[in-house]
PDB file of N, CA and C in Angstrom:
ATOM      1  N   UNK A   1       0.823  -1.202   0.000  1.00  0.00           N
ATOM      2  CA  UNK A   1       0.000   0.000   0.000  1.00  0.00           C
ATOM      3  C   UNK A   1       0.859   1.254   0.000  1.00  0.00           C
ATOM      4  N   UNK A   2       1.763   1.421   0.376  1.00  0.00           N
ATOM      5  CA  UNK A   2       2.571   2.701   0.597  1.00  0.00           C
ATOM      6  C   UNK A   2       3.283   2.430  -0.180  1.00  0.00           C
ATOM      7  N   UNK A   3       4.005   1.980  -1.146  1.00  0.00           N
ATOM      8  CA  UNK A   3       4.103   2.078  -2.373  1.00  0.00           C
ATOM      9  C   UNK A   3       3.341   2.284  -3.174  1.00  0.00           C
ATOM     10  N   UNK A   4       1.949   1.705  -3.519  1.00  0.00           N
ATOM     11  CA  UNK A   4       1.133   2.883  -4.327  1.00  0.00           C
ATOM     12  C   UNK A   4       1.207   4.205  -4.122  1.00  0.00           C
ATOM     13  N   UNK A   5       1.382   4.641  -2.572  1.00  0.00           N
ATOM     14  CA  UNK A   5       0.895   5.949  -2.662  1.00  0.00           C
ATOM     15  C   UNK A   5       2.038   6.668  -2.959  1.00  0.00           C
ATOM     16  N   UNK A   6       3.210   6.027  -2.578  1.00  0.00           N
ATOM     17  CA  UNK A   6       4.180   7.050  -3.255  1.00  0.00           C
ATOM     18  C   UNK A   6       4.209   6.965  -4.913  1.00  0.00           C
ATOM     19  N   UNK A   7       3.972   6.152  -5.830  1.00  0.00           N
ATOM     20  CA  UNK A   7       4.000   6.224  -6.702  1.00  0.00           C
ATOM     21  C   UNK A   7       2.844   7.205  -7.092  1.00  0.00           C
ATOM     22  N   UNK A   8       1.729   7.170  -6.599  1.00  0.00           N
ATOM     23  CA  UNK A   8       0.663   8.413  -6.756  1.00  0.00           C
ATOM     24  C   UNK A   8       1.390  10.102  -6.586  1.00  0.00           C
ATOM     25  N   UNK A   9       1.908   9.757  -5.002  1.00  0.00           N
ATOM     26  CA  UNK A   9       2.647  11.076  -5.320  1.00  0.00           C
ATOM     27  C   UNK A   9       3.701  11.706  -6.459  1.00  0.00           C
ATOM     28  N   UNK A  10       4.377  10.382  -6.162  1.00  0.00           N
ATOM     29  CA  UNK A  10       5.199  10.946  -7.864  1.00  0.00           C
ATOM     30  C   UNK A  10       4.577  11.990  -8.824  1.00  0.00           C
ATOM     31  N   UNK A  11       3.330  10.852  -9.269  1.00  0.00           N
ATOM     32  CA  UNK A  11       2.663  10.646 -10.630  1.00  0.00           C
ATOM     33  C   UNK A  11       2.548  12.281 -10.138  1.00  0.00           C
ATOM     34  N   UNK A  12       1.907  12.283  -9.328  1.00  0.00           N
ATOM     35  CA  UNK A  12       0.882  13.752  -8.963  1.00  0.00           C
ATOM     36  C   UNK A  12       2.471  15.020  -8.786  1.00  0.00           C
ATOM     37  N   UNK A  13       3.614  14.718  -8.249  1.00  0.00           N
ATOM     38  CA  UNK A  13       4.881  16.125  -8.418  1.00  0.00           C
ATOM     39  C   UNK A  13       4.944  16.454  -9.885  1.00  0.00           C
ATOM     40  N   UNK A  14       5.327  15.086 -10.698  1.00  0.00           N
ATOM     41  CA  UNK A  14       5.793  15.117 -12.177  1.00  0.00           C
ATOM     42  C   UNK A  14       4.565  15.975 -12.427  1.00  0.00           C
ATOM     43  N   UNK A  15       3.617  15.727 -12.744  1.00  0.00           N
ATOM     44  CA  UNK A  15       2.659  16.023 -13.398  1.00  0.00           C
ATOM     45  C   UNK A  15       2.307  17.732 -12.685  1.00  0.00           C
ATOM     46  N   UNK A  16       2.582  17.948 -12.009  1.00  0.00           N
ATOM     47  CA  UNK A  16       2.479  19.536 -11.409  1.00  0.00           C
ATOM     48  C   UNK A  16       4.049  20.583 -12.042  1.00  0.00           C
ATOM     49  N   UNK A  17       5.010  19.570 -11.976  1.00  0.00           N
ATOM     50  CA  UNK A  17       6.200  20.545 -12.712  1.00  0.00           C
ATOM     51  C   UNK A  17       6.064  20.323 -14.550  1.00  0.00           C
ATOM     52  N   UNK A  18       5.647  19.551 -15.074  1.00  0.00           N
ATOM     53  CA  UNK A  18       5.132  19.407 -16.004  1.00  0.00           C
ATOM     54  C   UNK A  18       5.411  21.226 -16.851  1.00  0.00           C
ATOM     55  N   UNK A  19       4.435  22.312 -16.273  1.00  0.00           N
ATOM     56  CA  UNK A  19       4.288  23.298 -16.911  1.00  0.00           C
ATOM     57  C   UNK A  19       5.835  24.209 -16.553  1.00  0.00           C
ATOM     58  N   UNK A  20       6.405  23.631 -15.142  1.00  0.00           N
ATOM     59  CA  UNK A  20       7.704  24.477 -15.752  1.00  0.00           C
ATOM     60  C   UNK A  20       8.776  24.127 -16.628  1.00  0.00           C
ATOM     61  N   UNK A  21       8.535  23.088 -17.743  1.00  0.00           N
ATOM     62  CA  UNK A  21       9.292  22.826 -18.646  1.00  0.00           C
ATOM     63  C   UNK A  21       8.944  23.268 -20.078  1.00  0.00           C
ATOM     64  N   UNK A  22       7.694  23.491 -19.811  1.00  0.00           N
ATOM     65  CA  UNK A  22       6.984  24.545 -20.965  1.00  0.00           C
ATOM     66  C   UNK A  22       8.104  25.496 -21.745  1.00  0.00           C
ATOM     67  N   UNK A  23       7.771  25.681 -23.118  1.00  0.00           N
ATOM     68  CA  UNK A  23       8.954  26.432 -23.366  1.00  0.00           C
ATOM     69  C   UNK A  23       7.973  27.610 -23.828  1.00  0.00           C
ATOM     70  N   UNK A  24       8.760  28.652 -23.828  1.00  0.00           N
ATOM     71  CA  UNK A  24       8.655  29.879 -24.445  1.00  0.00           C
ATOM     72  C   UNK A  24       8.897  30.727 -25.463  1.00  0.00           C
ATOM     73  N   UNK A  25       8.462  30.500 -26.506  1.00  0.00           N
ATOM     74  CA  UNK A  25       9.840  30.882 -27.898  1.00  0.00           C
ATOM     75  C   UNK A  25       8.858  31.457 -29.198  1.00  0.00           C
ATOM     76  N   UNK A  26       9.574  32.477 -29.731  1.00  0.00           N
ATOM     77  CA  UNK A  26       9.454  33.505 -30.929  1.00  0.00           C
ATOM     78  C   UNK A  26      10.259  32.879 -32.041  1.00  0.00           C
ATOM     79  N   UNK A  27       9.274  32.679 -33.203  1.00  0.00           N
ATOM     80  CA  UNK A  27      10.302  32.472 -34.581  1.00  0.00           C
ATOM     81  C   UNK A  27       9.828  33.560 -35.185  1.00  0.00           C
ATOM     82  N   UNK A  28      10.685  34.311 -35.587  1.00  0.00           N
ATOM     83  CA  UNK A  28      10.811  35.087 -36.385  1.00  0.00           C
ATOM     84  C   UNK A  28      11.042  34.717 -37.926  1.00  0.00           C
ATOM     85  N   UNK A  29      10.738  35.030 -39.004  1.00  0.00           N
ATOM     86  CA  UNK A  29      11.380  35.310 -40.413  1.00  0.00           C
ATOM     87  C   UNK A  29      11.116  34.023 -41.205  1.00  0.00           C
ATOM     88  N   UNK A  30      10.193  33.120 -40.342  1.00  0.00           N
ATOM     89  CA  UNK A  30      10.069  31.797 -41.175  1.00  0.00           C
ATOM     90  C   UNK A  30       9.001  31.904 -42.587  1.00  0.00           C
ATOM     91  N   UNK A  31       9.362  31.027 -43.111  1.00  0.00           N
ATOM     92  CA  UNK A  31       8.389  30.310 -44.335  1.00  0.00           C
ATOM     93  C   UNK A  31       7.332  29.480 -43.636  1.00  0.00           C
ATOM     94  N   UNK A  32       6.446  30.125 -43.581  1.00  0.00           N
ATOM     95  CA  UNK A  32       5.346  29.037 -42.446  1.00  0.00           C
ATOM     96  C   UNK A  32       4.538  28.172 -43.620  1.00  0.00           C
ATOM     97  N   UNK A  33       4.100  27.331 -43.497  1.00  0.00           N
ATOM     98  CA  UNK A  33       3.213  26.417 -44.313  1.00  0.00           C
ATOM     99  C   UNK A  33       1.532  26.062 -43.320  1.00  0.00           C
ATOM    100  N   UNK A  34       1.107  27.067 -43.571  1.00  0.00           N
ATOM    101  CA  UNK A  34      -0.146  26.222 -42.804  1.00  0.00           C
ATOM    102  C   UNK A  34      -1.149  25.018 -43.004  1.00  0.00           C
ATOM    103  N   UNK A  35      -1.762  24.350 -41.852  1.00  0.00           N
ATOM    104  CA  UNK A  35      -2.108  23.425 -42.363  1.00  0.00           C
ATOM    105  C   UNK A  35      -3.504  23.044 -43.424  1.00  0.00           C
ATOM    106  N   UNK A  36      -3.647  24.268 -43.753  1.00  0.00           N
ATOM    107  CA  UNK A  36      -4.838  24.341 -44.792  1.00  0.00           C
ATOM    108  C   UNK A  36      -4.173  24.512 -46.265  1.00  0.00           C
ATOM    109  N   UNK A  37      -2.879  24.454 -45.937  1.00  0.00           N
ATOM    110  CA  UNK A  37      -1.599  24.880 -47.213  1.00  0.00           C
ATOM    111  C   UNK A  37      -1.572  25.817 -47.376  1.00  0.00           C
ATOM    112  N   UNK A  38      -2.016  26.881 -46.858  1.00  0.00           N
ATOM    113  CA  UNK A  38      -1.617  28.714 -47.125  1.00  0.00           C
ATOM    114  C   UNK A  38      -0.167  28.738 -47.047  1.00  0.00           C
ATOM    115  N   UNK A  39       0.281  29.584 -47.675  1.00  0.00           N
ATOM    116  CA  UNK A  39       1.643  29.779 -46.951  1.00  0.00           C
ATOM    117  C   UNK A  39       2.144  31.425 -46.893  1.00  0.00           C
ATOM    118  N   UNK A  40       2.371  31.747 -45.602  1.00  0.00           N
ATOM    119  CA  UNK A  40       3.297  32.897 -45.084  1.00  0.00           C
ATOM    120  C   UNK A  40       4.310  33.151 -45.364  1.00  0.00           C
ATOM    121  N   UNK A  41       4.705  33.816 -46.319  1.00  0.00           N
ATOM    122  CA  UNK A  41       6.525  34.006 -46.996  1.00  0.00           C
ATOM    123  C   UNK A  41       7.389  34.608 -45.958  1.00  0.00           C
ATOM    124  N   UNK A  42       6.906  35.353 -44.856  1.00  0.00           N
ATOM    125  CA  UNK A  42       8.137  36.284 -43.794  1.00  0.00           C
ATOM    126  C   UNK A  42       6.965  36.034 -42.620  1.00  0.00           C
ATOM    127  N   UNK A  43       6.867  35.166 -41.707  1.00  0.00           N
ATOM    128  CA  UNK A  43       5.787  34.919 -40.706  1.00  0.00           C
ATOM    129  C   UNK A  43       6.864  34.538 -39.438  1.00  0.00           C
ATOM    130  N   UNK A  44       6.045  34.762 -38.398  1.00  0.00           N
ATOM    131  CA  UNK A  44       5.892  34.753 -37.163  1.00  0.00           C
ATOM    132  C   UNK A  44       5.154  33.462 -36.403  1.00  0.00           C
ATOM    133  N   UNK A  45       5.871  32.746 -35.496  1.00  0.00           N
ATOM    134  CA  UNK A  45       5.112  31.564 -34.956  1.00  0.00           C
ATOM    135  C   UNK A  45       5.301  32.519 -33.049  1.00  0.00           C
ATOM    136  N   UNK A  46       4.514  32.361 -32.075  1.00  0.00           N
ATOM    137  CA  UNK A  46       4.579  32.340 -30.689  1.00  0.00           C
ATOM    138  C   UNK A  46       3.800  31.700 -29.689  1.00  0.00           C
ATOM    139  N   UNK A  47       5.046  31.050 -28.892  1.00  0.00           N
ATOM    140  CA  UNK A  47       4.776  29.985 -28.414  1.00  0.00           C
ATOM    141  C   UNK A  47       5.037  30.081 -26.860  1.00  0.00           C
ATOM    142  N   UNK A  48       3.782  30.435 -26.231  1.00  0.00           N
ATOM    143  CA  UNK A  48       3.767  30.484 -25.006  1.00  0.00           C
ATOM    144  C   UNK A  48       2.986  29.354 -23.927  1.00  0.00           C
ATOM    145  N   UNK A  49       4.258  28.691 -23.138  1.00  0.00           N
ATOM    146  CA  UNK A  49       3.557  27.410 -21.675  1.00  0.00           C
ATOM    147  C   UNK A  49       3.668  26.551 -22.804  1.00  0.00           C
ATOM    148  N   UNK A  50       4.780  26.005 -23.841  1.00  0.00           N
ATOM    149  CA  UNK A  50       4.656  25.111 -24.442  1.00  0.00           C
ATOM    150  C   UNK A  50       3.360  25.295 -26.210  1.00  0.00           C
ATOM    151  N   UNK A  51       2.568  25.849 -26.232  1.00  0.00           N
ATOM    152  CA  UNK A  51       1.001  25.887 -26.677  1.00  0.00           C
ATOM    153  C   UNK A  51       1.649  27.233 -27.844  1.00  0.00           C
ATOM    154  N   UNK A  52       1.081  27.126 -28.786  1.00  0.00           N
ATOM    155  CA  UNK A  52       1.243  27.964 -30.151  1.00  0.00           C
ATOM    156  C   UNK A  52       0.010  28.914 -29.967  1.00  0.00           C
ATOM    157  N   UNK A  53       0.198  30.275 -29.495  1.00  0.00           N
ATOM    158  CA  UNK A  53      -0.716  30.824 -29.504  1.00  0.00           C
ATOM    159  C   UNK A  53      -0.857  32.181 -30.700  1.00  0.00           C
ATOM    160  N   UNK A  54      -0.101  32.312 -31.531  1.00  0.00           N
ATOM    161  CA  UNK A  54       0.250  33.162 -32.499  1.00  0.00           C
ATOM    162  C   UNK A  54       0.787  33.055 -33.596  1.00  0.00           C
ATOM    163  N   UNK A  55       0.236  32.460 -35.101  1.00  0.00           N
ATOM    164  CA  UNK A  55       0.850  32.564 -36.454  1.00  0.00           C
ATOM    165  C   UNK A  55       0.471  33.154 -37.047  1.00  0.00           C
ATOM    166  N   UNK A  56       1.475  34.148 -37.539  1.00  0.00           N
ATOM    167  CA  UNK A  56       0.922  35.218 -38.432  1.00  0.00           C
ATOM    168  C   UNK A  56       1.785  36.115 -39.606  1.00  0.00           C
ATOM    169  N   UNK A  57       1.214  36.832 -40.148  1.00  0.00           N
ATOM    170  CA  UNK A  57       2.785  37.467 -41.464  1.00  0.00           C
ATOM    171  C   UNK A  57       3.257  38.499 -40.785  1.00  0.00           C
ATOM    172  N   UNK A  58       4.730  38.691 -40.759  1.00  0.00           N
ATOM    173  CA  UNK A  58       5.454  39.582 -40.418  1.00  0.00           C
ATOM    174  C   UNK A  58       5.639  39.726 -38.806  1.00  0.00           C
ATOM    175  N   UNK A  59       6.109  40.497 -38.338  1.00  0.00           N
ATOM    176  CA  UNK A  59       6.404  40.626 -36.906  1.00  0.00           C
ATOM    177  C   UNK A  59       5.559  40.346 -36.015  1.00  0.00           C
ATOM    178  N   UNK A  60       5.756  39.289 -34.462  1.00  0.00           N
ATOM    179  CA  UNK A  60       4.726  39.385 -33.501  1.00  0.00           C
ATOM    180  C   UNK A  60       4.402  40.248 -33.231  1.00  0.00           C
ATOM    181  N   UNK A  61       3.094  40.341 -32.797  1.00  0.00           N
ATOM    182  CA  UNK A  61       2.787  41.747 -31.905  1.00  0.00           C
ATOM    183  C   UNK A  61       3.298  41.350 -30.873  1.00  0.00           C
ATOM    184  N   UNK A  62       3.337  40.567 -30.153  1.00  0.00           N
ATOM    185  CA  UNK A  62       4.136  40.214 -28.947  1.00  0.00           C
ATOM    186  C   UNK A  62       4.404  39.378 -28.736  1.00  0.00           C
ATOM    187  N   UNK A  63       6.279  39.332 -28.362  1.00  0.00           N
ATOM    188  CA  UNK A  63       7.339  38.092 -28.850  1.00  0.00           C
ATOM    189  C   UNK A  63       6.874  37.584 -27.116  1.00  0.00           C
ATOM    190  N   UNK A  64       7.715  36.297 -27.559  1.00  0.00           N
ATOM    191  CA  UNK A  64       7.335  35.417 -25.958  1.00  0.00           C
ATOM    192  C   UNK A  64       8.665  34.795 -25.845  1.00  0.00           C
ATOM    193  N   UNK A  65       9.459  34.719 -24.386  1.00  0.00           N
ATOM    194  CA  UNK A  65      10.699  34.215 -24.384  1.00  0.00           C
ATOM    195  C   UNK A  65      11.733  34.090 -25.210  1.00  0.00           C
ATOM    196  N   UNK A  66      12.378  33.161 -25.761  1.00  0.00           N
ATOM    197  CA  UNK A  66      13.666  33.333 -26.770  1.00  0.00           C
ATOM    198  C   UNK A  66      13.674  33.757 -27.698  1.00  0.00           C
ATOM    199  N   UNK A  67      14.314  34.086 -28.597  1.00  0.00           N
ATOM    200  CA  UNK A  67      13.462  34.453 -29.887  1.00  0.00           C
ATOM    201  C   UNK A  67      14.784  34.126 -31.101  1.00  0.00           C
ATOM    202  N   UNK A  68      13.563  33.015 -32.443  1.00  0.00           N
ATOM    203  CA  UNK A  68      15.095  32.413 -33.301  1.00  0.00           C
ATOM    204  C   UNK A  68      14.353  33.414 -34.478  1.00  0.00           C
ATOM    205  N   UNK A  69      15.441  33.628 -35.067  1.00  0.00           N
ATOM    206  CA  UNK A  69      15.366  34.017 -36.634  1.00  0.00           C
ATOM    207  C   UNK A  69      15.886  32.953 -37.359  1.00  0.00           C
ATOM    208  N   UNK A  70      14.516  32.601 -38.111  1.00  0.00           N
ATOM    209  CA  UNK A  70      14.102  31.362 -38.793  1.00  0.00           C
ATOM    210  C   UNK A  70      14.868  31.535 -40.586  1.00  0.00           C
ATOM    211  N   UNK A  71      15.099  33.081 -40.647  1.00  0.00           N
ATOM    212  CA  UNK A  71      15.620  33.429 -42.059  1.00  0.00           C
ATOM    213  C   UNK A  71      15.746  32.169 -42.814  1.00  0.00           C
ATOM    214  N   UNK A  72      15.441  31.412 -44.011  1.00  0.00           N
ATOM    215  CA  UNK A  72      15.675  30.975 -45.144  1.00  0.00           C
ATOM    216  C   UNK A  72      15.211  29.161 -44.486  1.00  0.00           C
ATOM    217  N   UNK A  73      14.654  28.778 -43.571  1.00  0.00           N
ATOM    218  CA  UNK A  73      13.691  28.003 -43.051  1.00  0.00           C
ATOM    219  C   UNK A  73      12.564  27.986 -43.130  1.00  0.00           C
ATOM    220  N   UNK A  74      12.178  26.651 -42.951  1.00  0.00           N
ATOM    221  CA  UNK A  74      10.333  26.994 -43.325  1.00  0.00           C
ATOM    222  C   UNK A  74       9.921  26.082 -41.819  1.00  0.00           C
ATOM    223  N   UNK A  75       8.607  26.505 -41.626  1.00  0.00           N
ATOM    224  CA  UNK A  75       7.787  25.696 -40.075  1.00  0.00           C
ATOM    225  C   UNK A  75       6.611  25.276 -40.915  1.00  0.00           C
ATOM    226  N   UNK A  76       6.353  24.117 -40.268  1.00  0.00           N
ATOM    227  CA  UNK A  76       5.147  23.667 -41.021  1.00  0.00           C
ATOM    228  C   UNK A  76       4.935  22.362 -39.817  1.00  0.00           C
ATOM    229  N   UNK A  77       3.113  22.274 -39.932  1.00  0.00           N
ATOM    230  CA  UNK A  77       2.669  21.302 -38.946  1.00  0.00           C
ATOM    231  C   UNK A  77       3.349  20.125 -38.538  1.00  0.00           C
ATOM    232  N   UNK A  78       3.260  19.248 -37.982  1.00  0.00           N
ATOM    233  CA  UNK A  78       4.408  17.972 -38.127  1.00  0.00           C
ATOM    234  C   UNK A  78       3.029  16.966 -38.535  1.00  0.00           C
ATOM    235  N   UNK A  79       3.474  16.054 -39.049  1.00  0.00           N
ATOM    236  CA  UNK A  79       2.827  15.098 -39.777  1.00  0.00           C
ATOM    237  C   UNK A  79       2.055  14.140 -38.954  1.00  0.00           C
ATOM    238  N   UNK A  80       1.354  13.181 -39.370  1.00  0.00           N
ATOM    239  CA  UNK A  80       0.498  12.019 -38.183  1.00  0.00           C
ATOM    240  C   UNK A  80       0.515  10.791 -38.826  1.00  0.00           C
ATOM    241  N   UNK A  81       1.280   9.914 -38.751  1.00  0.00           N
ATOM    242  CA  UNK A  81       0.849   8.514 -39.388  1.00  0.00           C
ATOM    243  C   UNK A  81       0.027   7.643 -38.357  1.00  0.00           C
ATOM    244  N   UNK A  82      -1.244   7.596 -38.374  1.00  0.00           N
ATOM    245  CA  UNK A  82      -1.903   6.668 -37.442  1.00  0.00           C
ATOM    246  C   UNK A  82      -1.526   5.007 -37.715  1.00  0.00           C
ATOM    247  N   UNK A  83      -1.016   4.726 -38.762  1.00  0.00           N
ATOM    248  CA  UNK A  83      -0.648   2.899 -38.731  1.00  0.00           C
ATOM    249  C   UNK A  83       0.654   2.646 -39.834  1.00  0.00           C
ATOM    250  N   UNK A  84       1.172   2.884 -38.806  1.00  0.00           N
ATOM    251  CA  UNK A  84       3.002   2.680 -39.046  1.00  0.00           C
ATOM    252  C   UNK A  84       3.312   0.696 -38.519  1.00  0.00           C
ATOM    253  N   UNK A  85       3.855   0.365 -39.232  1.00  0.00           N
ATOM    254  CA  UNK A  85       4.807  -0.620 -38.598  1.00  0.00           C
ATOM    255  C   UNK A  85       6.650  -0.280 -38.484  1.00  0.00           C
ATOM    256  N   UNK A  86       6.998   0.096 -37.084  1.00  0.00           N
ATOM    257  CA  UNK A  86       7.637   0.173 -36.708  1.00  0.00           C
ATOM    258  C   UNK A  86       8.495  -1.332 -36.259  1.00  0.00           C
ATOM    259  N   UNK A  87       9.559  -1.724 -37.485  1.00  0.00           N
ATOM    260  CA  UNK A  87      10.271  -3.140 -36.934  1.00  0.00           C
ATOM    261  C   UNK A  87      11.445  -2.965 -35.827  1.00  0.00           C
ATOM    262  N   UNK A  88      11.107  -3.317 -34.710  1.00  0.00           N
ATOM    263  CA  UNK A  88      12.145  -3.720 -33.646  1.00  0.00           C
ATOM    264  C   UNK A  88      12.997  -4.127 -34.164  1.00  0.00           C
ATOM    265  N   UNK A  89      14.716  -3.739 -33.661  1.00  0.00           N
ATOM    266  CA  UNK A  89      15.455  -4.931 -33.874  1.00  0.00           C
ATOM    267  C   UNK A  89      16.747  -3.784 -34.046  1.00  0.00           C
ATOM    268  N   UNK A  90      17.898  -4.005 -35.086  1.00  0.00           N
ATOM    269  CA  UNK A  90      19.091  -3.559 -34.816  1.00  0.00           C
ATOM    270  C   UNK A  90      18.867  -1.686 -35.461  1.00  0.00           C
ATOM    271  N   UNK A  91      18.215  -1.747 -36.695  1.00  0.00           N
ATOM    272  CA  UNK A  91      17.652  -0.578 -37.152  1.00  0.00           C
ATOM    273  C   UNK A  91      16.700   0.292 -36.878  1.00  0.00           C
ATOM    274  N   UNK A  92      15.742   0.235 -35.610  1.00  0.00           N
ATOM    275  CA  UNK A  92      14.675   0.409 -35.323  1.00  0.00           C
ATOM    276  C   UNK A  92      14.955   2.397 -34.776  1.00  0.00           C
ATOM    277  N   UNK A  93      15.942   2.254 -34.225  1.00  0.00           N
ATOM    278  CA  UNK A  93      16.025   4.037 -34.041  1.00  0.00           C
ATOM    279  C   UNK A  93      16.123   4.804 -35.624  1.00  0.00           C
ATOM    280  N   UNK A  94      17.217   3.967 -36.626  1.00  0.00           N
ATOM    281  CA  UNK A  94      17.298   4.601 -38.090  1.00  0.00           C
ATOM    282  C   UNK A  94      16.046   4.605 -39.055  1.00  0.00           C
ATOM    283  N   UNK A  95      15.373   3.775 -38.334  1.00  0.00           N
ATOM    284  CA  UNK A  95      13.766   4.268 -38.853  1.00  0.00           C
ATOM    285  C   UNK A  95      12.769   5.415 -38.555  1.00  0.00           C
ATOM    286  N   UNK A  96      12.793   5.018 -37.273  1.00  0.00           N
ATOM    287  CA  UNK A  96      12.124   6.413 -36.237  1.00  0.00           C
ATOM    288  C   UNK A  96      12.975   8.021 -36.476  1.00  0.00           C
ATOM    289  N   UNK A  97      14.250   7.910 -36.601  1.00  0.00           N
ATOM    290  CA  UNK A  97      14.619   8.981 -37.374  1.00  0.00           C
ATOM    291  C   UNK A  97      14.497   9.437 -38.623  1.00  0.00           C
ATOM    292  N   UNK A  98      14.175   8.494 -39.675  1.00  0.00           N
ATOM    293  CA  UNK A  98      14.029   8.659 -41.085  1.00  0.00           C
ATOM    294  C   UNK A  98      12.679   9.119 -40.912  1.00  0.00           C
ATOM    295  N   UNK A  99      11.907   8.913 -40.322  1.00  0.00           N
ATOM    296  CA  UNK A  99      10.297   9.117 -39.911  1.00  0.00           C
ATOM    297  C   UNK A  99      10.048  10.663 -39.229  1.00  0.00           C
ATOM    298  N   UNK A 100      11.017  10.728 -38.249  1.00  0.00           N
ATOM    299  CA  UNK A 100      10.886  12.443 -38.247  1.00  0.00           C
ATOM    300  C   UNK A 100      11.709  13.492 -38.873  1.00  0.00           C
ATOM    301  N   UNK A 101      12.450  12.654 -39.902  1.00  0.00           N
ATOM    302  CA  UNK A 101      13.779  13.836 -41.038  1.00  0.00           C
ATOM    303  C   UNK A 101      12.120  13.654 -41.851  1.00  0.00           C
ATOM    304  N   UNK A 102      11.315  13.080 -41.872  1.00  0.00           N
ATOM    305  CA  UNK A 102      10.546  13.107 -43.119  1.00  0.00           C
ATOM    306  C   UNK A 102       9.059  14.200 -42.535  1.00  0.00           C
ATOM    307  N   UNK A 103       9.092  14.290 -41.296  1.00  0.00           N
ATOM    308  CA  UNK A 103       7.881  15.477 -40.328  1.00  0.00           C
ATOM    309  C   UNK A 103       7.391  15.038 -39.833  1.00  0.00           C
ATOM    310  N   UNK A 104       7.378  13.626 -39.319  1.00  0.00           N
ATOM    311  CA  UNK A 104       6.235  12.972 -38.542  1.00  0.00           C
ATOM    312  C   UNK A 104       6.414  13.087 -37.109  1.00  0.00           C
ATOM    313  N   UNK A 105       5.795  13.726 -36.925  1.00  0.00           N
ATOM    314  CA  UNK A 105       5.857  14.230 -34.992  1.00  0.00           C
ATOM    315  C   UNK A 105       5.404  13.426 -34.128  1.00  0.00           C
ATOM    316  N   UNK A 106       3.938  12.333 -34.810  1.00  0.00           N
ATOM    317  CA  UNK A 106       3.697  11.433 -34.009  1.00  0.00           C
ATOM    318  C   UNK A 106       3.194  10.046 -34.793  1.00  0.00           C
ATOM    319  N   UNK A 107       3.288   8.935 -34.576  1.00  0.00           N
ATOM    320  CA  UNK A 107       3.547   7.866 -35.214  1.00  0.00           C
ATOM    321  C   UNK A 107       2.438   6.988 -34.071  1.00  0.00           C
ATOM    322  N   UNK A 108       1.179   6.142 -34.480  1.00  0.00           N
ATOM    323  CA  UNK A 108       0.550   5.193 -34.244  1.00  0.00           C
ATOM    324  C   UNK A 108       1.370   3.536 -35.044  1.00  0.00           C
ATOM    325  N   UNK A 109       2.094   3.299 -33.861  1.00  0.00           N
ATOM    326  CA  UNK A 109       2.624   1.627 -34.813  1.00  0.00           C
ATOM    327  C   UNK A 109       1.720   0.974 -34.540  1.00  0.00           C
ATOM    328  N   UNK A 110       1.510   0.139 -35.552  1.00  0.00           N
ATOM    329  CA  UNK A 110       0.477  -1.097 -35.940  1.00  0.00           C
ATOM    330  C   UNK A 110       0.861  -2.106 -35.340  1.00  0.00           C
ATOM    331  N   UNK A 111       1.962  -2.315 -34.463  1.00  0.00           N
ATOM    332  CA  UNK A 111       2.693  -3.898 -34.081  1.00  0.00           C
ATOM    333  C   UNK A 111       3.763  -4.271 -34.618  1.00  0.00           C
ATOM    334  N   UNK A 112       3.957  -5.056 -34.004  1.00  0.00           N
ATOM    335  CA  UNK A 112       5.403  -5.929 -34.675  1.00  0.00           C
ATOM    336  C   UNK A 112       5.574  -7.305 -34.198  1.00  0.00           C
ATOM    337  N   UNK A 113       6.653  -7.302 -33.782  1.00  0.00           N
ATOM    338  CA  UNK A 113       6.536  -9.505 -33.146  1.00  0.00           C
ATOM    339  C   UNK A 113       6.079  -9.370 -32.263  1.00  0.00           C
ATOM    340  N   UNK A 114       5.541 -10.156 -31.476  1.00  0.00           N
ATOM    341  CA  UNK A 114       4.487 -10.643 -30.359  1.00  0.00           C
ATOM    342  C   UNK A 114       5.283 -10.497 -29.342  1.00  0.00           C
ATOM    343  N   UNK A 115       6.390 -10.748 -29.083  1.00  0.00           N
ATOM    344  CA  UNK A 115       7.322 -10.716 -28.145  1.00  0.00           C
ATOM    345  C   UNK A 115       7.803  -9.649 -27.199  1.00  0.00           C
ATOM    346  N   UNK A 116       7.591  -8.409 -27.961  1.00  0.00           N
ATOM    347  CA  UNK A 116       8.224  -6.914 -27.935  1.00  0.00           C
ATOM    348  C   UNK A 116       7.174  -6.403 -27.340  1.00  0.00           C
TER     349      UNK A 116
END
């Protein structure tokens, strides 16, 4: 029993510092691609507590924490494959990297050997 509860507490610290890892950050000067395919030639992304609360053309109205100049870069949504097979085994990270060099931010795998 008191091992559950410390593991509750855990669950319950992590999950309260959670928002101070939030980041804070201004891109400036990017090629934005939105996800309706518009695209912003000199745009602005701001990103405040982690959460995108500002895309727009040309300068923020108001920057939030760091701030990158995106000059001759483009931002664009990250991708969703809901049914990936992801194969375990000696190559399995050189996949998952080829998978986000290609935009996929989040990946649903379909399975693999029974074992894993």
């Amino acid at each position: 029993m008191k091992r559950h509860i410390g593991t509750l507490l855990a669950c319950l610290v992590v999950g309260a510092m959670t928002p101070l890892f939030a980041q804070d950050v201004t891109i400036t000067n990017a090629r934005i691609v939105v996800a309706n395919g518009t695209v912003i030639d000199r745009g602005s992304i701001v990103v405040r507590a982690g959460k995108i609360v500002s895309v727009a053309a040309g300068a923020p109205s108001a920057a939030s924490g760091q701030t990158i100049d995106a000059k001759g870069m483009t931002a664009m949504p990250g991708f969703i494959d809901a049914h990936r097979h992801i194969n375990t085994g000696p190559n399995e990270k050189a996949q998952m990297q080829a998978q986000l060099e290609a935009g996929y931010t989040t990946i649903l795998s379909g399975g693999g050997p029974a074992g894993v």
